[in-house]
Protein backbone atom coordinates (compact mmCIF):
# COMPACT_ATOMS: atom_id res chain seq x y z
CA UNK A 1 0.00 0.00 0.00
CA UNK A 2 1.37 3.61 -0.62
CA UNK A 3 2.06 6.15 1.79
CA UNK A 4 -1.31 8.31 0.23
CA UNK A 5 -3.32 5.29 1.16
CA UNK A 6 -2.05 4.67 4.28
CA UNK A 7 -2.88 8.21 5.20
CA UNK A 8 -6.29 7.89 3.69
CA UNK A 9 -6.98 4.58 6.03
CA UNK A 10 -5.18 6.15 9.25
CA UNK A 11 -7.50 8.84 8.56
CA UNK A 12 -10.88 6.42 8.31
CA UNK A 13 -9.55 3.92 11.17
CA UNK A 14 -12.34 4.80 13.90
CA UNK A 15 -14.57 3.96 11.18
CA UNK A 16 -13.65 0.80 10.23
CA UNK A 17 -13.11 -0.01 13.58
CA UNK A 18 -16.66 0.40 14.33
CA UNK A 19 -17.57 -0.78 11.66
CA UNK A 20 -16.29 -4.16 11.94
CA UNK A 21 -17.48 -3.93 15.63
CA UNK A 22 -20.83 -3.71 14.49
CA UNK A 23 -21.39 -6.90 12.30
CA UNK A 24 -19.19 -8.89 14.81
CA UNK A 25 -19.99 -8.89 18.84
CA UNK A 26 -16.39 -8.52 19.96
CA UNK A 27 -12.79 -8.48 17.90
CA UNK A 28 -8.97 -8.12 19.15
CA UNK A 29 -6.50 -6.28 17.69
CA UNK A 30 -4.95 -8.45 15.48
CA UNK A 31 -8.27 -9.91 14.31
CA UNK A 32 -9.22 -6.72 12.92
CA UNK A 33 -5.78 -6.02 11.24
CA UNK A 34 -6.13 -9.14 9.71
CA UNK A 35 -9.87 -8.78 8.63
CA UNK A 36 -9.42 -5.73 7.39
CA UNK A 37 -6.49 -7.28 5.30
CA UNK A 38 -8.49 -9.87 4.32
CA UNK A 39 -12.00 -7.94 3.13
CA UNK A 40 -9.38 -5.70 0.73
CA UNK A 41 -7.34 -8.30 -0.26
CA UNK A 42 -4.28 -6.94 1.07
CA UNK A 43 -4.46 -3.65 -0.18
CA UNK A 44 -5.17 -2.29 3.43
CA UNK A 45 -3.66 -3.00 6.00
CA UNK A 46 -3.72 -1.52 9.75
CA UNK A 47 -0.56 -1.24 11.66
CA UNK A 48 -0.69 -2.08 15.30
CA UNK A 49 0.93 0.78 15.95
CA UNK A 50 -2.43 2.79 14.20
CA UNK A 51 -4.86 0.11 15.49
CA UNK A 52 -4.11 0.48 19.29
CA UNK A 53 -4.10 4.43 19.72
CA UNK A 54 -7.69 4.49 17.86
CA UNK A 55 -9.24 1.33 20.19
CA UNK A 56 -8.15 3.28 23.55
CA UNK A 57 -9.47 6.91 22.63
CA UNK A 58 -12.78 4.65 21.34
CA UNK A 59 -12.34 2.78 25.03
CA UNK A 60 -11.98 6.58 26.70
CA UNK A 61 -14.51 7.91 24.82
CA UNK A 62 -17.10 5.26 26.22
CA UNK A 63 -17.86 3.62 23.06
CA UNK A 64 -15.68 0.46 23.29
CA UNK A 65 -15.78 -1.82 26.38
CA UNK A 66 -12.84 -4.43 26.70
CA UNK A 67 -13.11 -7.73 28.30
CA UNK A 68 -9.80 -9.52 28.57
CA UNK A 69 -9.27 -13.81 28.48
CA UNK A 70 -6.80 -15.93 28.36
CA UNK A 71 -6.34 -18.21 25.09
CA UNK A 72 -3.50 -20.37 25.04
CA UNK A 73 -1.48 -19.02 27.62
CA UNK A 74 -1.70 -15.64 26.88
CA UNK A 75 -4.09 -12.67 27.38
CA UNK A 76 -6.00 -11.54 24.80
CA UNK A 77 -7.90 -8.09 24.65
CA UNK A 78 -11.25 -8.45 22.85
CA UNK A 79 -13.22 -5.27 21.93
CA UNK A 80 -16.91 -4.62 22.01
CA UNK A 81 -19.44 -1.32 21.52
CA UNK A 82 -20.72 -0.69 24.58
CA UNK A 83 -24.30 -1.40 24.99
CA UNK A 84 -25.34 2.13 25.40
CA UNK A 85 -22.96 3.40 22.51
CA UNK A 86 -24.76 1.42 19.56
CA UNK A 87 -26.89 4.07 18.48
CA UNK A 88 -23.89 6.62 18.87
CA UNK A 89 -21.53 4.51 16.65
CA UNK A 90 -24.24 4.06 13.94
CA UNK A 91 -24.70 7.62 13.91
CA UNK A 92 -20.53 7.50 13.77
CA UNK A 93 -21.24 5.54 10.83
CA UNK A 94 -24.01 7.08 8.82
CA UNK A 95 -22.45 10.47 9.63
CA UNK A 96 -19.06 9.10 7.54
CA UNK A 97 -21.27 7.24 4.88
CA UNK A 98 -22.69 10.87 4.50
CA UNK A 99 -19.57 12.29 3.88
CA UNK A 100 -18.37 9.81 1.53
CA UNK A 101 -21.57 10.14 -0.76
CA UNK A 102 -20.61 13.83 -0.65
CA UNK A 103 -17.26 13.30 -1.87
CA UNK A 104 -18.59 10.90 -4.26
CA UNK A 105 -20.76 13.86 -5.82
CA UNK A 106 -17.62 16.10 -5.68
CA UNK A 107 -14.93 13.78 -7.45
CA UNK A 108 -17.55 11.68 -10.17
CA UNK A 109 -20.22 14.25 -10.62
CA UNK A 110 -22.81 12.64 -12.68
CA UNK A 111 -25.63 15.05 -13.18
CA UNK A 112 -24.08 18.01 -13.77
CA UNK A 113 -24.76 19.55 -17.40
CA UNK A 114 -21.59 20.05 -19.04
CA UNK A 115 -21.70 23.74 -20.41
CA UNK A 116 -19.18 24.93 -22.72
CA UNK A 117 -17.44 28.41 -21.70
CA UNK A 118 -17.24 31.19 -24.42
């Protein structure tokens, strides 16, 4: 992926994040690196080091809860929306899918009337 692209996801990361929280009842970290790897294939891909700064401002903001276990030896951090954040992070969502449509209308116009300047 190119630095441009990598700036573009790093900028869209709290969306995907909740996103991917929404259609799934709890992720980890890596799991959503990897899906989001995975659903592009492998033309985005999170860093850790982008992923983890995101999920605690998300977790201080109220939005995520975290529940920790242990699998195979080792603790593993799973990430949730918090019950009383669901309708916040689909407004989140719709507000972004609103802006995206915009953009849309700004970079393929489609019904604008092409008139020729004298």
């Amino acid at each position: 992926m190119n630095k441009n692209a990598q700036q573009l996801l790093k900028g869209s990361i709290n969306a995907v994040i909740l996103k991917l929280l929404s259609q799934t009842e709890r992720m980890y970290g890596y799991e959503i690196c990897q899906k989001v790897k995975e659903m592009t294939h492998g033309e985005l891909r999170i860093t850790e080091g982008a992923l983890y700064p995101a999920l605690h401002k998300l977790e201080g903001e109220g939005i995520l809860t975290t529940q920790t276990e242990v699998v195979d030896g080792r603790a593993r951090k799973y990430y949730s929306i918090a019950n009383d954040q669901q309708g916040n992070a689909v407004d989140r969502l719709a507000m972004i899918q609103n802006f995206l449509n915009q953009l849309q209308l700004i970079l393929e116009p489609k019904d604008l009337i092409s008139i020729p300047v004298k």
